[in-house]
Protein backbone atom coordinates (compact mmCIF):
# COMPACT_ATOMS: atom_id res chain seq x y z
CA UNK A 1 6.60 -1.73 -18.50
CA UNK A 2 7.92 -1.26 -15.36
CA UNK A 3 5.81 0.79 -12.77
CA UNK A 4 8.51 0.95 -9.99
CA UNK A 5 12.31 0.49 -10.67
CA UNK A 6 14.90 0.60 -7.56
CA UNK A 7 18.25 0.66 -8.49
CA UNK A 8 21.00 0.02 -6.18
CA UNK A 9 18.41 1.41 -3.28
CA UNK A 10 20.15 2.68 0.15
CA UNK A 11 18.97 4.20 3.63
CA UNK A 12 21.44 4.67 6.00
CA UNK A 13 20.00 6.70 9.32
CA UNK A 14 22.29 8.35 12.20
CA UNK A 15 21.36 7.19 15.68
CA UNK A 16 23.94 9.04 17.98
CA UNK A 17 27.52 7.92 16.26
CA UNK A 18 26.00 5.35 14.73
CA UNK A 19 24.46 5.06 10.93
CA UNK A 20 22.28 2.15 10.88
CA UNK A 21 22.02 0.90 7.41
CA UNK A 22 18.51 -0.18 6.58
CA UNK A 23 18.46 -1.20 2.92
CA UNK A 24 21.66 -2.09 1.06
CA UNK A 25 22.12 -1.46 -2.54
CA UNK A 26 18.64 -3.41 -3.16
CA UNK A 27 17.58 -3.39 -6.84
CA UNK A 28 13.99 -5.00 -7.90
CA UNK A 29 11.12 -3.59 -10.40
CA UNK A 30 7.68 -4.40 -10.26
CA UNK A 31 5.42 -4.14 -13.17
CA UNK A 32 2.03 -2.74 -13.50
CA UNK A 33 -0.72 -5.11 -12.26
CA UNK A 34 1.95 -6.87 -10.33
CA UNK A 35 0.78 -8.55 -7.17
CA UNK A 36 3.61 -8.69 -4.49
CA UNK A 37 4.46 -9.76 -1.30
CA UNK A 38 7.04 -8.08 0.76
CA UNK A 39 8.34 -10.47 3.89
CA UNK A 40 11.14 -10.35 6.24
CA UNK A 41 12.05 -10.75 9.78
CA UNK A 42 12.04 -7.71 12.11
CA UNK A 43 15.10 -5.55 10.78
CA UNK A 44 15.15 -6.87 7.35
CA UNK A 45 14.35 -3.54 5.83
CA UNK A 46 10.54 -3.90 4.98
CA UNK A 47 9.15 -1.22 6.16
CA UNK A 48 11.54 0.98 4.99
CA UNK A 49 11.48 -0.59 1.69
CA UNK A 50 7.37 0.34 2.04
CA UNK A 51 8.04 3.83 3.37
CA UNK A 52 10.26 4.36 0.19
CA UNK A 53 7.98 2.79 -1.94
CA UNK A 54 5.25 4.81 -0.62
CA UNK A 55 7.09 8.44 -1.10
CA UNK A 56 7.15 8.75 2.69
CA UNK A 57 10.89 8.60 3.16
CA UNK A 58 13.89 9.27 0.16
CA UNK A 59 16.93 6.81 -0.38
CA UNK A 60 20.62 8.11 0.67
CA UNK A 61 21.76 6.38 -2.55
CA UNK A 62 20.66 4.61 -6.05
CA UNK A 63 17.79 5.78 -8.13
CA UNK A 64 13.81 5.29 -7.52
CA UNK A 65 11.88 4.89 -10.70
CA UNK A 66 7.84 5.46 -10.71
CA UNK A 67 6.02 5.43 -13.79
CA UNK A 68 9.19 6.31 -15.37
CA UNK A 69 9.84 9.50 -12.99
CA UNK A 70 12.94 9.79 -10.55
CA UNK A 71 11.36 10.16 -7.48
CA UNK A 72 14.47 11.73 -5.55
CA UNK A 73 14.53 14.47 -7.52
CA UNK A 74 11.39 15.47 -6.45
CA UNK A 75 10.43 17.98 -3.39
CA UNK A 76 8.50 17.92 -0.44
CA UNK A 77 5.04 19.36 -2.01
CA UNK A 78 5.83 16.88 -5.57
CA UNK A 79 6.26 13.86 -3.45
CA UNK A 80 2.84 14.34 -1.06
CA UNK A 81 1.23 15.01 -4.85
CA UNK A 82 2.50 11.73 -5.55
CA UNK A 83 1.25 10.42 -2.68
CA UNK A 84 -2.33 11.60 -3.10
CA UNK A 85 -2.55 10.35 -6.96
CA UNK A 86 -0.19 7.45 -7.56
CA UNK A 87 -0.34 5.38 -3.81
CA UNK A 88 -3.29 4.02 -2.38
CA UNK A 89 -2.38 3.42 1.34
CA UNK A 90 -3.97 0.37 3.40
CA UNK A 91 -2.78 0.37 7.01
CA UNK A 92 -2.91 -2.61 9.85
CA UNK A 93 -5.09 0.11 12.16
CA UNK A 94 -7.46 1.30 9.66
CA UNK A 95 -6.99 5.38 10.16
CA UNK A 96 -10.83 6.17 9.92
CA UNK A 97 -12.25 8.96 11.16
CA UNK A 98 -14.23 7.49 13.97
CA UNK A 99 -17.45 10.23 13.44
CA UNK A 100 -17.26 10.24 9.56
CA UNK A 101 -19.73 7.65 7.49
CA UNK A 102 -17.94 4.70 5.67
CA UNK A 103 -18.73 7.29 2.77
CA UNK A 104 -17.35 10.72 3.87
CA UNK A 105 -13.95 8.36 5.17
CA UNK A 106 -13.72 6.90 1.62
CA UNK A 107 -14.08 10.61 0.26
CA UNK A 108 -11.06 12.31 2.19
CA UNK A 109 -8.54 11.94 -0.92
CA UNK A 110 -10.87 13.66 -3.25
CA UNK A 111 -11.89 16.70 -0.65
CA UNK A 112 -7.94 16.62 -0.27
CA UNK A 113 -7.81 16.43 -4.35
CA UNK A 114 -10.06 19.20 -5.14
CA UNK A 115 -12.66 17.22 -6.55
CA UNK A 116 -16.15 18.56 -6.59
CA UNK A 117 -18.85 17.37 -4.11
CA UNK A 118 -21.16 15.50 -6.70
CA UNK A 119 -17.90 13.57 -8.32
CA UNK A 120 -16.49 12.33 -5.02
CA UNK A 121 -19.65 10.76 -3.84
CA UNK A 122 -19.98 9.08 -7.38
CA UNK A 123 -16.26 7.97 -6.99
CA UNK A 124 -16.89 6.88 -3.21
CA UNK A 125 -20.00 4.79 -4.08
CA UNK A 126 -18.18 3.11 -6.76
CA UNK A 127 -15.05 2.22 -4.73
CA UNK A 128 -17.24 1.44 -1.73
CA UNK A 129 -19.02 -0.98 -4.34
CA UNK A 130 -15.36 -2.59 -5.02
CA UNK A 131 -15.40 -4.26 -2.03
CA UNK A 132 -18.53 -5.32 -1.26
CA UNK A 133 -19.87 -2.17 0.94
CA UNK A 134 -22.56 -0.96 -1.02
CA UNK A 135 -25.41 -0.98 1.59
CA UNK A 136 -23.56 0.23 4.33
CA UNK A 137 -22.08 3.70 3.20
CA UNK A 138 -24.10 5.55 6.02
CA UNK A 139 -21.97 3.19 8.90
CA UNK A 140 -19.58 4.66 10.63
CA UNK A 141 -16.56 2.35 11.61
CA UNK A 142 -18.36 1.67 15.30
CA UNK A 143 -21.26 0.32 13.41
CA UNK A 144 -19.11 -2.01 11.37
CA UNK A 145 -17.13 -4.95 11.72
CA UNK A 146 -13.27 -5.07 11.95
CA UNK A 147 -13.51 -6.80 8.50
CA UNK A 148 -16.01 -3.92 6.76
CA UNK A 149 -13.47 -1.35 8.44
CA UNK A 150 -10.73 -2.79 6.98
CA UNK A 151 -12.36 -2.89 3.13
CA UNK A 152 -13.54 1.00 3.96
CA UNK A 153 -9.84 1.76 4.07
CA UNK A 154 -9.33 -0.51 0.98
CA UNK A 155 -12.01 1.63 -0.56
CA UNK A 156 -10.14 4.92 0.46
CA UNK A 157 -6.92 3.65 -0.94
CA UNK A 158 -8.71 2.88 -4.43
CA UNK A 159 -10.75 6.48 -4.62
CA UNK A 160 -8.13 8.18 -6.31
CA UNK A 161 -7.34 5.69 -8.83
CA UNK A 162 -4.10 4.91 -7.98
CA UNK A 163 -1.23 3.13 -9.88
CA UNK A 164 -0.27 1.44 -6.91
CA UNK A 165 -1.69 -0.13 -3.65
CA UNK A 166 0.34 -0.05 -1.13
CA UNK A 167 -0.83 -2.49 2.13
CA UNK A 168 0.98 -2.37 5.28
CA UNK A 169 0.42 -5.76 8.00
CA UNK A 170 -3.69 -5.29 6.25
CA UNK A 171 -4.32 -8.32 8.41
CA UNK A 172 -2.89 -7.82 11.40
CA UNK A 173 -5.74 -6.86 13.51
CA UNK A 174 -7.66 -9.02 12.26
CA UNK A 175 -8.74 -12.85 13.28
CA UNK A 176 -7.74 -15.38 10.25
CA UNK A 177 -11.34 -15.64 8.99
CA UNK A 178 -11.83 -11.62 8.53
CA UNK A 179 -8.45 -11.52 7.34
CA UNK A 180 -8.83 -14.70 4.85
CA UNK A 181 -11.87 -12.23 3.47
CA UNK A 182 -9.66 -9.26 3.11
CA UNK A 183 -7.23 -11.29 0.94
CA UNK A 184 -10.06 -12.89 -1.18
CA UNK A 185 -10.92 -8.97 -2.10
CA UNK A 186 -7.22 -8.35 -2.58
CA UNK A 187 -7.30 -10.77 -5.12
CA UNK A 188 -10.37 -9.73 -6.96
CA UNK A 189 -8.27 -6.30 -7.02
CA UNK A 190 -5.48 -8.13 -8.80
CA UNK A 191 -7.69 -10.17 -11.34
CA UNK A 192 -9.02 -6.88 -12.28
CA UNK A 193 -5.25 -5.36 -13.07
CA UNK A 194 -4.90 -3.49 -10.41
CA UNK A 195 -0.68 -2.77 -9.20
CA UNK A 196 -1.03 -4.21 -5.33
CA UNK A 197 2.22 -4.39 -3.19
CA UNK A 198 1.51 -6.09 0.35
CA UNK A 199 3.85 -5.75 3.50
CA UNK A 200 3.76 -8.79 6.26
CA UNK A 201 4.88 -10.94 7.91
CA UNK A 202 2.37 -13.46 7.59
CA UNK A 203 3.07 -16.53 5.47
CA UNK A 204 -0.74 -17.35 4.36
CA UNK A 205 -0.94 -13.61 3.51
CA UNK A 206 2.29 -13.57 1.41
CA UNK A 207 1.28 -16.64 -0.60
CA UNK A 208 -2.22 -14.99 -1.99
CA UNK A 209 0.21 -12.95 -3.59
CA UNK A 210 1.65 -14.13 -7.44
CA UNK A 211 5.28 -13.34 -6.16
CA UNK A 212 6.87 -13.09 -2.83
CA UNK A 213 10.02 -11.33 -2.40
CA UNK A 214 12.40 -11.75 1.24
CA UNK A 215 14.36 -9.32 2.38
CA UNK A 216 17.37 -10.05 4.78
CA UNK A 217 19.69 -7.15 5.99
CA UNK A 218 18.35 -4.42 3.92
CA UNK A 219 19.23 -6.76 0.94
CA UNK A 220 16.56 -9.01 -1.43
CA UNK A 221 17.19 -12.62 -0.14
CA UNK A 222 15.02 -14.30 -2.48
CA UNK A 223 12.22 -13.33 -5.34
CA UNK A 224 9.89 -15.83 -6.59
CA UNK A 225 6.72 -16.58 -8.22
CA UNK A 226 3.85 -18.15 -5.84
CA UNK A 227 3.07 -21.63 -7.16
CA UNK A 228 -0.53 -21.91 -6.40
């Protein structure tokens, strides 16, 4: 079944008296436990194909499909409850709170959720456990490496359960070992059927995926499986 279903996917944006045109009638699905790569030179519509992904931004035209619901129907306070349950968000800077424990950052979305005090910890612990943090929920992201702050947002992304995880550049700040270990948890995410959608620019980052997919003028260039 498909999880995510674009059809015939525009954004056009007005900048002074001119409208940029950032994705052109794009199509593509993704199905659940799907593990894509999103590439393209600067321009090529990425992001924006992320931000719409993501329920940050809405198309001017065609139809986005997740988990069978039209997502441009939807209004401001449906789409940011979207965002909280469906879209686990991994970004290229982190976004931890610099005073909170690797625990109390990997509890936000549940506080933000509603869910009582002796749930989220259980959820945090067990998402924290994911990647490989287990002994060091009482760190905050000073006391950790760029790698363990990177899997704490990974961990905050996963909290909620989402249906999808959505990864912006998630090795961009990053030196190619620490980043190398970031995809190796990416992938035990994927063996274990989790929906993971990754945004870069980076070749060796692209091909950990099972299917890369090019965009070129707001249009999909090319879509094909990785041959590992």
């Amino acid at each position: 079944m498909n999880l995510i279903r674009l059809q015939s996917i525009s954004r056009r944006y007005r900048m002074g008296a001119e409208t940029i045109h950032a994705l052109r009638e794009l199509s593509l699905n993704v199905e659940r436990g799907e593990y894509v790569a999103i590439m393209g030179p600067s321009g090529s519509g990425k992001s924006t194909l992320m931000n719409l992904i993501g329920c940050l931004d809405t198309p001017s035209g065609g139809t986005y499909e997740l988990n069978g619901i039209n997502v441009g129907e939807m209004d401001d306070n449906q789409l940011a409850e979207v965002r909280n349950r469906e879209i686990g968000f991994v970004f290229q800077t982190f976004n931890l709170l610099p005073r909170a424990t690797a625990l109390h950052n990997v509890e936000l979305p549940l506080i933000y959720a509603g869910v009582p005090a002796d749930d989220r910890r259980h959820l945090a612990l067990e998402a924290l456990g994911h990647v490989g943090l287990a002994d060091r929920i009482n760190h905050r992201p000073n006391e950790l490496s760029g790698g363990q702050g990177q899997r704490v947002a990974i961990a905050r992304a996963l909290v909620n359960r989402p249906s999808i995880l959505l990864a912006d550049e998630p090795t961009g700040n990053l030196d190619s070992k620490t980043g190398a270990e970031i995809m190796v948890v990416f992938d035990a995410l994927a063996q274990k059927g989790h929906t993971i959608i990754v945004v870069t620019h980076e070749e060796d980052v692209a091909h950990c995926a099972r299917r890369v997919i090019r965009l070129r003028d707001g249009q999909v260039a090319s879509d094909e499986p990785v041959r590992k």
